[in-house]
N, C-alpha and C. Protein backbone atom coordinates (compact mmCIF):
# COMPACT_ATOMS: atom_id res chain seq x y z
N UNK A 1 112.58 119.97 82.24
CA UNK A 1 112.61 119.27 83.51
C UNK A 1 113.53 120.04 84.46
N UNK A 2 113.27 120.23 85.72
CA UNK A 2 113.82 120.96 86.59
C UNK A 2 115.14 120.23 87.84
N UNK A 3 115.91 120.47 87.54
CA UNK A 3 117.05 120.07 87.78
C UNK A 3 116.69 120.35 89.50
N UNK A 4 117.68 118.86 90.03
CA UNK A 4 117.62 118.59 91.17
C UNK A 4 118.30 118.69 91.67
N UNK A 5 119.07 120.18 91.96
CA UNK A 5 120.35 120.99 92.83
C UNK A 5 119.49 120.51 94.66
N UNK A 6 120.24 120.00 94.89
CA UNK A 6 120.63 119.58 96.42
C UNK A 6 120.32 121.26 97.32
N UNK A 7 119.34 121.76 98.28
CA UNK A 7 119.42 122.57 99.12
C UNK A 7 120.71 122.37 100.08
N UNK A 8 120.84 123.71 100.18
CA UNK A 8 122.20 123.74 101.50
C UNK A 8 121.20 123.62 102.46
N UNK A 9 120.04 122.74 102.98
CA UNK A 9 119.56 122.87 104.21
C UNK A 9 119.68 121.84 105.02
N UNK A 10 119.86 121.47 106.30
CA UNK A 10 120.30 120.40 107.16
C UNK A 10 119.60 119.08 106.46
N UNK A 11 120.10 118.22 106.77
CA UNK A 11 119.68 116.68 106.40
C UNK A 11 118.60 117.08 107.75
N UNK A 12 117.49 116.19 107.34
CA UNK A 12 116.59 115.33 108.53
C UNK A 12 116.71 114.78 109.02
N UNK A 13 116.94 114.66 110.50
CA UNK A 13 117.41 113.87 111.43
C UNK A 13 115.89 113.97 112.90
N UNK A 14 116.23 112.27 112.92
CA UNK A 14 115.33 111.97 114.17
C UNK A 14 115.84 111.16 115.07
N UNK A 15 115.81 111.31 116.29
CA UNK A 15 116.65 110.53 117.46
C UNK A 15 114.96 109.50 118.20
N UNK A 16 115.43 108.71 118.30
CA UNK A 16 114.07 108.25 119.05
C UNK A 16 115.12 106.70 120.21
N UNK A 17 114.20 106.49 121.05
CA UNK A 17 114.16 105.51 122.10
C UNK A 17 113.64 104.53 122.33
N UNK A 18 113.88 103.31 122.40
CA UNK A 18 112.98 102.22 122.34
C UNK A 18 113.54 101.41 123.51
N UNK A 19 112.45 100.59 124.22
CA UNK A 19 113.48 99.27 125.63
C UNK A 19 113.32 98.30 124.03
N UNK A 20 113.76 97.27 124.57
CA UNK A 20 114.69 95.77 124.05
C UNK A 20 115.28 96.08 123.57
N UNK A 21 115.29 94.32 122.33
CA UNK A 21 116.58 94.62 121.64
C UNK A 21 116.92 95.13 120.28
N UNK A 22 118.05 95.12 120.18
CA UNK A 22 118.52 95.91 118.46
C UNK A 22 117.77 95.00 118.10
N UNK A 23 117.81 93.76 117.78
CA UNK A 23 117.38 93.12 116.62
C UNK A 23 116.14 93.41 116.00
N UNK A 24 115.62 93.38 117.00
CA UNK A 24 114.00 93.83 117.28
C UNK A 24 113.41 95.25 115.99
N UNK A 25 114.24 96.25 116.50
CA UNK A 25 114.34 97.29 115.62
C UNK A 25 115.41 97.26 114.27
N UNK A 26 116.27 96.44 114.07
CA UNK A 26 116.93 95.81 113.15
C UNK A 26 116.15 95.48 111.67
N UNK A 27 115.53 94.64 112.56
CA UNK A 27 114.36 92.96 111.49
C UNK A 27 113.29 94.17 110.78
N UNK A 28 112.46 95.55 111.67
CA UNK A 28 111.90 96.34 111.11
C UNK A 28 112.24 96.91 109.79
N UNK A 29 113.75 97.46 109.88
CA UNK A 29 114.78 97.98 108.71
C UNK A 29 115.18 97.20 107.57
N UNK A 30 115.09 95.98 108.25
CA UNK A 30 116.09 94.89 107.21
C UNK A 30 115.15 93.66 107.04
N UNK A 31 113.80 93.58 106.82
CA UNK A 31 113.44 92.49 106.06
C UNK A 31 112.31 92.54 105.35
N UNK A 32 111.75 91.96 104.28
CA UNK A 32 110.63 92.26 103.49
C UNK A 32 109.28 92.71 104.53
N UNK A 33 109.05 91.43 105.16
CA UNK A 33 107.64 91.56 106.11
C UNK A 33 107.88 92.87 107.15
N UNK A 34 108.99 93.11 107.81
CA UNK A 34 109.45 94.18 108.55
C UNK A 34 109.14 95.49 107.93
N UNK A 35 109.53 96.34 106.72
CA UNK A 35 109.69 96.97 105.74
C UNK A 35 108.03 97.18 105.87
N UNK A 36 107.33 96.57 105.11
CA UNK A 36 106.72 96.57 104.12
C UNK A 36 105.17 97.19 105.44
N UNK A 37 105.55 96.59 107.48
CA UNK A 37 104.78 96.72 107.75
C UNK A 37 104.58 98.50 108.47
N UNK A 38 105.81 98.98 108.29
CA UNK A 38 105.67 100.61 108.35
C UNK A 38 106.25 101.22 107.58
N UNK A 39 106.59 101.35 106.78
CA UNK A 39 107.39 102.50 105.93
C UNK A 39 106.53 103.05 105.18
N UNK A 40 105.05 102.87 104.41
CA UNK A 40 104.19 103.23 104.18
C UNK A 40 103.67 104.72 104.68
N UNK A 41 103.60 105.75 103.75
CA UNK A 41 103.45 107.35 104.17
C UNK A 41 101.78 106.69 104.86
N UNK A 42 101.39 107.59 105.62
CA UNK A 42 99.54 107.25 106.12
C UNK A 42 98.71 107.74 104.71
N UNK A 43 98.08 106.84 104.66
CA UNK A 43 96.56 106.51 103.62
C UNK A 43 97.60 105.79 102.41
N UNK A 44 98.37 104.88 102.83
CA UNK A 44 99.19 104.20 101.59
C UNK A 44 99.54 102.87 102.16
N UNK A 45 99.69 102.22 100.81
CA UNK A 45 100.29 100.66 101.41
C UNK A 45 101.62 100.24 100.60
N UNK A 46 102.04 99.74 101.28
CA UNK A 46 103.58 99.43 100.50
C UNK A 46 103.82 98.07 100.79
N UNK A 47 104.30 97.73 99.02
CA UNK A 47 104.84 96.45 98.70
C UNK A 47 105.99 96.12 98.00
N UNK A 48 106.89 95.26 98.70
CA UNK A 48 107.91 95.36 98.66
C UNK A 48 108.69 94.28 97.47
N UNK A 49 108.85 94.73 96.71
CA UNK A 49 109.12 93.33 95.39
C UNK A 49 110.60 92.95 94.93
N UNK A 50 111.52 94.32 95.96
CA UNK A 50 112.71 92.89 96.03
C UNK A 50 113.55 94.20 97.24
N UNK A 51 114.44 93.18 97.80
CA UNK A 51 114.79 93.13 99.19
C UNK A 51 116.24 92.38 99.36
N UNK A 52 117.68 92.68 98.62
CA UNK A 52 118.37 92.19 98.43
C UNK A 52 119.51 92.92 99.36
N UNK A 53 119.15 92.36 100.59
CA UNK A 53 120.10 93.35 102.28
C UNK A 53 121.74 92.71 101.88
N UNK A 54 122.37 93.72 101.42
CA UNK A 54 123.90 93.39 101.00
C UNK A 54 124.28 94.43 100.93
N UNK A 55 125.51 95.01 101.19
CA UNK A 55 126.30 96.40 100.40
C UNK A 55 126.06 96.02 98.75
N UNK A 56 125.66 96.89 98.38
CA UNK A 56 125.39 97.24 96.60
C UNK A 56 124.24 96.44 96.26
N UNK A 57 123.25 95.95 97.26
CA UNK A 57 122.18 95.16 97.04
C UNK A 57 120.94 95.73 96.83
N UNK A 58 120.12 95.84 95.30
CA UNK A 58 119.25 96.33 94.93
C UNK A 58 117.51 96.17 96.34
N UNK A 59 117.26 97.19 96.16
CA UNK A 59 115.76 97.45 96.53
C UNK A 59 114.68 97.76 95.84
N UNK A 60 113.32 97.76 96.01
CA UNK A 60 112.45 98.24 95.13
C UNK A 60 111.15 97.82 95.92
N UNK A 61 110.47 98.59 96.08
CA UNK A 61 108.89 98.50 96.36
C UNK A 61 108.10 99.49 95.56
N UNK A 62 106.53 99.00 95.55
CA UNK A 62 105.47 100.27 95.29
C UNK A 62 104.71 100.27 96.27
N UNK A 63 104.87 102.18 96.15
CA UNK A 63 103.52 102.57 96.87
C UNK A 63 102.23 103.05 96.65
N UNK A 64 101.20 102.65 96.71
CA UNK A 64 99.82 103.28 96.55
C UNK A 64 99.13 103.59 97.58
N UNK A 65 98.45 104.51 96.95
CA UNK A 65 97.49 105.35 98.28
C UNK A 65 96.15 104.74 98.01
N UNK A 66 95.74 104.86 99.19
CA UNK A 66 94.54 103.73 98.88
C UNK A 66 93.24 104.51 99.80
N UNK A 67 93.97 105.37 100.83
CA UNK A 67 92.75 106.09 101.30
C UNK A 67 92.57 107.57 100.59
N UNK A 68 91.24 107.89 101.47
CA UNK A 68 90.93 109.31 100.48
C UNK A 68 91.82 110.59 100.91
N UNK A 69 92.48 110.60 101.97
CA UNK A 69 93.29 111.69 101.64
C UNK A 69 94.47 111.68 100.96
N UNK A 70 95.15 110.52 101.11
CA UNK A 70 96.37 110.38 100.21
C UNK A 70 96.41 110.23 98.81
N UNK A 71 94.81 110.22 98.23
CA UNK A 71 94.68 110.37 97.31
C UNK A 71 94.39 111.66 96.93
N UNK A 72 93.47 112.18 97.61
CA UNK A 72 93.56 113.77 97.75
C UNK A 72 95.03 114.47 96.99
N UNK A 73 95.82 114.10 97.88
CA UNK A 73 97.04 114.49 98.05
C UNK A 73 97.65 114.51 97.07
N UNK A 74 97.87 113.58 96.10
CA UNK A 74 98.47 112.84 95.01
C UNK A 74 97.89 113.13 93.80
N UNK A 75 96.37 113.67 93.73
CA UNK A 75 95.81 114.63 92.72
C UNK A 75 96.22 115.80 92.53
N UNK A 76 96.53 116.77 94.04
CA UNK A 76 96.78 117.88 94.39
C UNK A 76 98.71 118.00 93.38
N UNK A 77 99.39 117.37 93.97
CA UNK A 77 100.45 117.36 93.58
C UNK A 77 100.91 116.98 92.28
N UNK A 78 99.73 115.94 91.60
CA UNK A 78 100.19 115.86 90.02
C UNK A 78 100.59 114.56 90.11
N UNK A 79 100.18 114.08 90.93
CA UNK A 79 101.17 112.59 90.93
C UNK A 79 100.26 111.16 90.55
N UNK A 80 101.14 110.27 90.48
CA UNK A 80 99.99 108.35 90.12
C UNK A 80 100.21 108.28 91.30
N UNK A 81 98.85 107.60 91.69
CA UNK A 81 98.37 107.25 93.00
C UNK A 81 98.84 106.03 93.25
N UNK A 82 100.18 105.21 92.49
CA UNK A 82 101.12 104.36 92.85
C UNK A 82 102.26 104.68 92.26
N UNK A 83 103.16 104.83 93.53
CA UNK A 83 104.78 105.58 92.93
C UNK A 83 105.59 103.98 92.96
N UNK A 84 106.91 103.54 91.90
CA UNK A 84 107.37 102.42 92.32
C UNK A 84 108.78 103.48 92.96
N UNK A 85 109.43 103.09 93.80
CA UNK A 85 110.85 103.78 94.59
C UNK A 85 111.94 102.00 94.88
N UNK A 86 113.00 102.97 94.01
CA UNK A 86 114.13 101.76 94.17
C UNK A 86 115.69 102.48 94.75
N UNK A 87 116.43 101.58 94.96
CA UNK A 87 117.44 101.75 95.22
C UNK A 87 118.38 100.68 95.67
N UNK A 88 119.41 101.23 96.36
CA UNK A 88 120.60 100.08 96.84
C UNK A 88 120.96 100.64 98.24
N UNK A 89 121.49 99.22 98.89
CA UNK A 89 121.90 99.22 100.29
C UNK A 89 123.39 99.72 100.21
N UNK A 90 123.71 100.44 100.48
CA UNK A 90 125.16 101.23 100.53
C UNK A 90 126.22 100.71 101.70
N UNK A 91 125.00 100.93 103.07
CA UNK A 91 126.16 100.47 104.08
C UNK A 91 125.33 99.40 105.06
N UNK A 92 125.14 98.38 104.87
CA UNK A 92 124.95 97.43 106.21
C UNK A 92 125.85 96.98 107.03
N UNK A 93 125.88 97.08 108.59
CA UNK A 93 126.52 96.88 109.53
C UNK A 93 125.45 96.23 110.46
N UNK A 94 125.42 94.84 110.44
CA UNK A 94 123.99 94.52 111.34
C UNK A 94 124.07 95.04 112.69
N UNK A 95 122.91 95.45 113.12
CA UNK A 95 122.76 95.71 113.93
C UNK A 95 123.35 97.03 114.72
N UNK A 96 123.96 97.93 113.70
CA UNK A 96 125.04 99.11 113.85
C UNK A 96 124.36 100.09 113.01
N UNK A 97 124.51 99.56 111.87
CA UNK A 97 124.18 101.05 111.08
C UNK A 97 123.80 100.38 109.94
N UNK A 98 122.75 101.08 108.82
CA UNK A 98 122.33 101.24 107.28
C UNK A 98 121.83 102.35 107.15
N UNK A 99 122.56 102.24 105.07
CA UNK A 99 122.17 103.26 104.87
C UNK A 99 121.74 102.68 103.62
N UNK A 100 120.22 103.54 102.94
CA UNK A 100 119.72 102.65 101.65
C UNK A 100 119.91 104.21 100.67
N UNK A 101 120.31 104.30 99.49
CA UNK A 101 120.37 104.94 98.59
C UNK A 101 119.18 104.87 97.72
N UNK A 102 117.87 105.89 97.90
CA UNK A 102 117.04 106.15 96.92
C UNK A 102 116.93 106.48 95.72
N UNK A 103 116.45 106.00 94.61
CA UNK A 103 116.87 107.18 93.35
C UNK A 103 115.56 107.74 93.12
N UNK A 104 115.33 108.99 93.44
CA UNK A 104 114.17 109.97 93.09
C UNK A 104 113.77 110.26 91.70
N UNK A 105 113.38 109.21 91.14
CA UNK A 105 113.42 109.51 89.81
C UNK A 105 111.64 109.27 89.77
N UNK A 106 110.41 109.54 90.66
CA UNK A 106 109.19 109.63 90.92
C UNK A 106 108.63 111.15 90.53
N UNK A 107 108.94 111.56 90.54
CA UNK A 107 109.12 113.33 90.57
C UNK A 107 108.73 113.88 89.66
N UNK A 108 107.35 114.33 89.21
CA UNK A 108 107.01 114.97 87.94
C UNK A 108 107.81 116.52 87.57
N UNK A 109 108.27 116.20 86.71
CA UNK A 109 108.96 117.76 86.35
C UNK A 109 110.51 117.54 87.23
N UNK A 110 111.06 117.03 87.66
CA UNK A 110 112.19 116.69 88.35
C UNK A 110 113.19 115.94 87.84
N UNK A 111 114.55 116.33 87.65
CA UNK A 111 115.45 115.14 87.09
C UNK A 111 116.02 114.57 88.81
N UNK A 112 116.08 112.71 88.29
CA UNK A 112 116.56 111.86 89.05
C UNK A 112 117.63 112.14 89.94
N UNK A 113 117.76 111.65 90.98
CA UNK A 113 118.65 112.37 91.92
C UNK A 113 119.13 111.65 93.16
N UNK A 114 120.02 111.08 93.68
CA UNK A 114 120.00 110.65 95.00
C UNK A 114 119.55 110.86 96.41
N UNK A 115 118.73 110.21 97.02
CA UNK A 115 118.46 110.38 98.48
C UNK A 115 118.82 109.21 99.53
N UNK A 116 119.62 109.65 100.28
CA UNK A 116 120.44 108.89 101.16
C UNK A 116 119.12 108.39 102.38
N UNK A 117 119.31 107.48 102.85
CA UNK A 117 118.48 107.64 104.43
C UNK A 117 119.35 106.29 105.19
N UNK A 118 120.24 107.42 106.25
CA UNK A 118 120.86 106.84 107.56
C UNK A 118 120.81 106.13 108.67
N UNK A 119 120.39 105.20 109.40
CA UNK A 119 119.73 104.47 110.35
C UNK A 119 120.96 103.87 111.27
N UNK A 120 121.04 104.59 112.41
CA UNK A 120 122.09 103.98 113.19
C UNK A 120 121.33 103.43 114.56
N UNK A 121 122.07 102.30 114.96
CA UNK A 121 121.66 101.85 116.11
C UNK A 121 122.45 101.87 117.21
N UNK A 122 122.07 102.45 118.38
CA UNK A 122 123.16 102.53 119.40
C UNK A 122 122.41 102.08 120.62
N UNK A 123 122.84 100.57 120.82
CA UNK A 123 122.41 99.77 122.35
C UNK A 123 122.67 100.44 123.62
N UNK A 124 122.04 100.75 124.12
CA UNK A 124 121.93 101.38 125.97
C UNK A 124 121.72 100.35 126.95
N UNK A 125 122.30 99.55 127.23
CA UNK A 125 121.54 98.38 128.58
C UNK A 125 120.04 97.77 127.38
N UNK A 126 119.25 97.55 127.81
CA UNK A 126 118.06 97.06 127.92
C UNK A 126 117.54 97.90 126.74
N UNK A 127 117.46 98.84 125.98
CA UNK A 127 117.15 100.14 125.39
C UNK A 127 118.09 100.38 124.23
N UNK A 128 117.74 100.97 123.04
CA UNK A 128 118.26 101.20 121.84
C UNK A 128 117.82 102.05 121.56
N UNK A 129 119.18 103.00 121.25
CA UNK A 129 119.13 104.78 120.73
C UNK A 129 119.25 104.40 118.75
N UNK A 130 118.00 105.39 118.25
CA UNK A 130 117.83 104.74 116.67
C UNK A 130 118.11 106.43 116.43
N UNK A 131 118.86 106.45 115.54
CA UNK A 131 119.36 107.81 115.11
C UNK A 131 118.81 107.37 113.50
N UNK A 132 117.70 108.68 112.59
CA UNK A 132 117.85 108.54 111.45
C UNK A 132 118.08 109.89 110.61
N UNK A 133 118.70 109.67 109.64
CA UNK A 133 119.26 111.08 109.31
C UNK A 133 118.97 111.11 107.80
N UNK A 134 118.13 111.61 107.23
CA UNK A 134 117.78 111.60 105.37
C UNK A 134 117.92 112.75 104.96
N UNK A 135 118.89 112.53 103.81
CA UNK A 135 118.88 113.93 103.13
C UNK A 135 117.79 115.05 102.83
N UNK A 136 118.18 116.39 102.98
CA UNK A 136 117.46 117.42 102.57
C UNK A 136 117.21 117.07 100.58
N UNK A 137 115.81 117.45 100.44
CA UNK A 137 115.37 117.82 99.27
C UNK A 137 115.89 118.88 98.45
N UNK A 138 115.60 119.20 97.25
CA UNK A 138 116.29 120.00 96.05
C UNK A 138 115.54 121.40 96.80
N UNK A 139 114.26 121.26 97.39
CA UNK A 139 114.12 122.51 97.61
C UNK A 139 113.34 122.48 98.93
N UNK A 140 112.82 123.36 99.84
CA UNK A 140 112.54 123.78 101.13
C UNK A 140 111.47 122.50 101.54
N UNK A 141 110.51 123.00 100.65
CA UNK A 141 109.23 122.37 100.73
C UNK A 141 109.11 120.89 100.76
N UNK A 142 109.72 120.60 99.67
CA UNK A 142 109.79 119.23 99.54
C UNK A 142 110.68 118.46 100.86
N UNK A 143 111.75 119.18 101.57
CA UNK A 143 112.56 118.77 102.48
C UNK A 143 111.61 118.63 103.70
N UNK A 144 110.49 119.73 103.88
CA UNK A 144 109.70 119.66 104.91
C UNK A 144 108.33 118.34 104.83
N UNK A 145 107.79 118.37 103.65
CA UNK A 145 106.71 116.87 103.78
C UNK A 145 107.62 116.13 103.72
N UNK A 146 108.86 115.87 103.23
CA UNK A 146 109.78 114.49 103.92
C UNK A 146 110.14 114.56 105.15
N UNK A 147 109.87 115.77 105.88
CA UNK A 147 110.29 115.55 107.62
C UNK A 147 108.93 114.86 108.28
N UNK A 148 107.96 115.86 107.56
CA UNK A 148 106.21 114.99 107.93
C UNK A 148 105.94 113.71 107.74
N UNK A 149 106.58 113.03 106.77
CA UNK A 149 106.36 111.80 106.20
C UNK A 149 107.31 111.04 107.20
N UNK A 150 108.50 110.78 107.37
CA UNK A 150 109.15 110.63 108.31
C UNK A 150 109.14 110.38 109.56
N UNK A 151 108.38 111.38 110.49
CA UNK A 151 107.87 111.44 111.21
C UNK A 151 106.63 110.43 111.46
N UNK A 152 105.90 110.83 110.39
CA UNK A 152 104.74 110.06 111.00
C UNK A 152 105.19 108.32 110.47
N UNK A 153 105.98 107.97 109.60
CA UNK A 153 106.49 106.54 109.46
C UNK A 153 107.08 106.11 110.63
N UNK A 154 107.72 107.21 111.78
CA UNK A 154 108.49 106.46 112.90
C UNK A 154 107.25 106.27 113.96
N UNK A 155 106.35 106.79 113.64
CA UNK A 155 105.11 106.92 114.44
C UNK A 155 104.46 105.60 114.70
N UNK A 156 104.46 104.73 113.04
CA UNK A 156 103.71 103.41 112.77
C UNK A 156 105.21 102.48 112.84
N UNK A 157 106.25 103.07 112.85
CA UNK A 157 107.78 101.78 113.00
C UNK A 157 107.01 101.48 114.94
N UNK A 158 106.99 102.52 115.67
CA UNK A 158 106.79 102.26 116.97
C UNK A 158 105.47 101.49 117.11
N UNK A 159 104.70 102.00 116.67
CA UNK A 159 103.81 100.87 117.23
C UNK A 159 103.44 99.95 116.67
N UNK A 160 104.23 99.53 115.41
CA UNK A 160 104.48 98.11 115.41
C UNK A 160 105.42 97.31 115.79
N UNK A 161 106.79 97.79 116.32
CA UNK A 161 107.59 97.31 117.39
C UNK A 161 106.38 97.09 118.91
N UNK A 162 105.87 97.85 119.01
CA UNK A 162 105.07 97.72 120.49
C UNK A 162 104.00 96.00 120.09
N UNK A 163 103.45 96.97 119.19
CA UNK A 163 102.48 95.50 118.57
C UNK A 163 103.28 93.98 118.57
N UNK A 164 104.33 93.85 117.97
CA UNK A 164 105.02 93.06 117.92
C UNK A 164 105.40 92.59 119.40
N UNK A 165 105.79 92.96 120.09
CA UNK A 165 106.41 92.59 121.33
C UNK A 165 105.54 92.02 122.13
N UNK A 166 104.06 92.95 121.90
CA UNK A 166 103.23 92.23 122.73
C UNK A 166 102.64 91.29 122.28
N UNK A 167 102.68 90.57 120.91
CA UNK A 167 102.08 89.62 120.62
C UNK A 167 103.19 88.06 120.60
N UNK A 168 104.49 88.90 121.12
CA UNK A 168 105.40 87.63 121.23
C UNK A 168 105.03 87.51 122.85
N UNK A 169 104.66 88.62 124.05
CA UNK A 169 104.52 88.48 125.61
C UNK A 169 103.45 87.27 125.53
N UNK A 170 102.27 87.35 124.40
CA UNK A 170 101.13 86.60 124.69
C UNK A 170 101.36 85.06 124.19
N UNK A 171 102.62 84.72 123.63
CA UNK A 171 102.83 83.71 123.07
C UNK A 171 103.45 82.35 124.71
């Protein structure tokens, strides 16, 4: 099994912008139904089977791919086309900052390993600056489809914040 030495390469970091409020983008981070409705890589669904928001408070969902490229994908790489991923909440500060501690122990050929992912919130007037920052991978590659994956998860966090908002305007 191939040991999971930490790259010296920058953590992943994404700055993004949203109008309203923290909470709004908060409730996304911090609650089962929130969670469960973007964090999902695309052609996957994620379910979330425990959700215990505390400093040292266990997490755990599975993911399965359910469309044909993410299954594609998941043949290609050697992998079950449902990964379970757990961990613990390290730092909650509502509405300020979390950070959830992954344990990478999904990884064919890989020993278990920590992955941090950072989420700070910084209120502007009317507008909230979301800073997220996740550790670099053991090696290049793997650090880069976690920037892709990432990416496209803040892609579906936004427009289900948008979705959301507008289905509270129509209320």
């Amino acid at each position: 099994m191939a040991r999971a030495d930490k790259a010296k390469a920058a953590p992943i970091r994404f700055e993004r912008v949203y109008d309203g409020p923290v909470e709004d983008l908060w409730a996304l981070w911090t609650t089962k139904e929130g969670f469960e409705a973007w964090f999902a890589p695309g052609g996957c669904r994620l379910e979330v089977a425990v959700f215990d928001l505390r400093e040292g408070g266990e997490f755990e969902h599975v993911m399965t791919a359910v469309h044909a490229d993410a299954l594609a994908y998941m043949d290609s790489a050697g992998r079950s086309y449902v990964t379970r991923a757990r961990g613990r909440f390290i730092e909650v500060r509502p509405h300020e900052r979390l950070r959830m501690r992954f344990t990478m122990d999904f990884l064919p050929g890989v020993e278990p390993y920590p992955y941090d992912i950072v989420v700070e919130f910084h209120p502007q007037g009317e507008r909230v600056r979301m800073v997220v920052t996740a550790d670099a991978h053991p090696d290049a590659e793997m650090t880069r489809l976690a920037s892709q994956t990432l990416e496209g998860q803040l892609r579906e966090f936004e427009s289900v914040l948008t979705s959301r908002r507008g289905q509270a305007r129509q209320r």
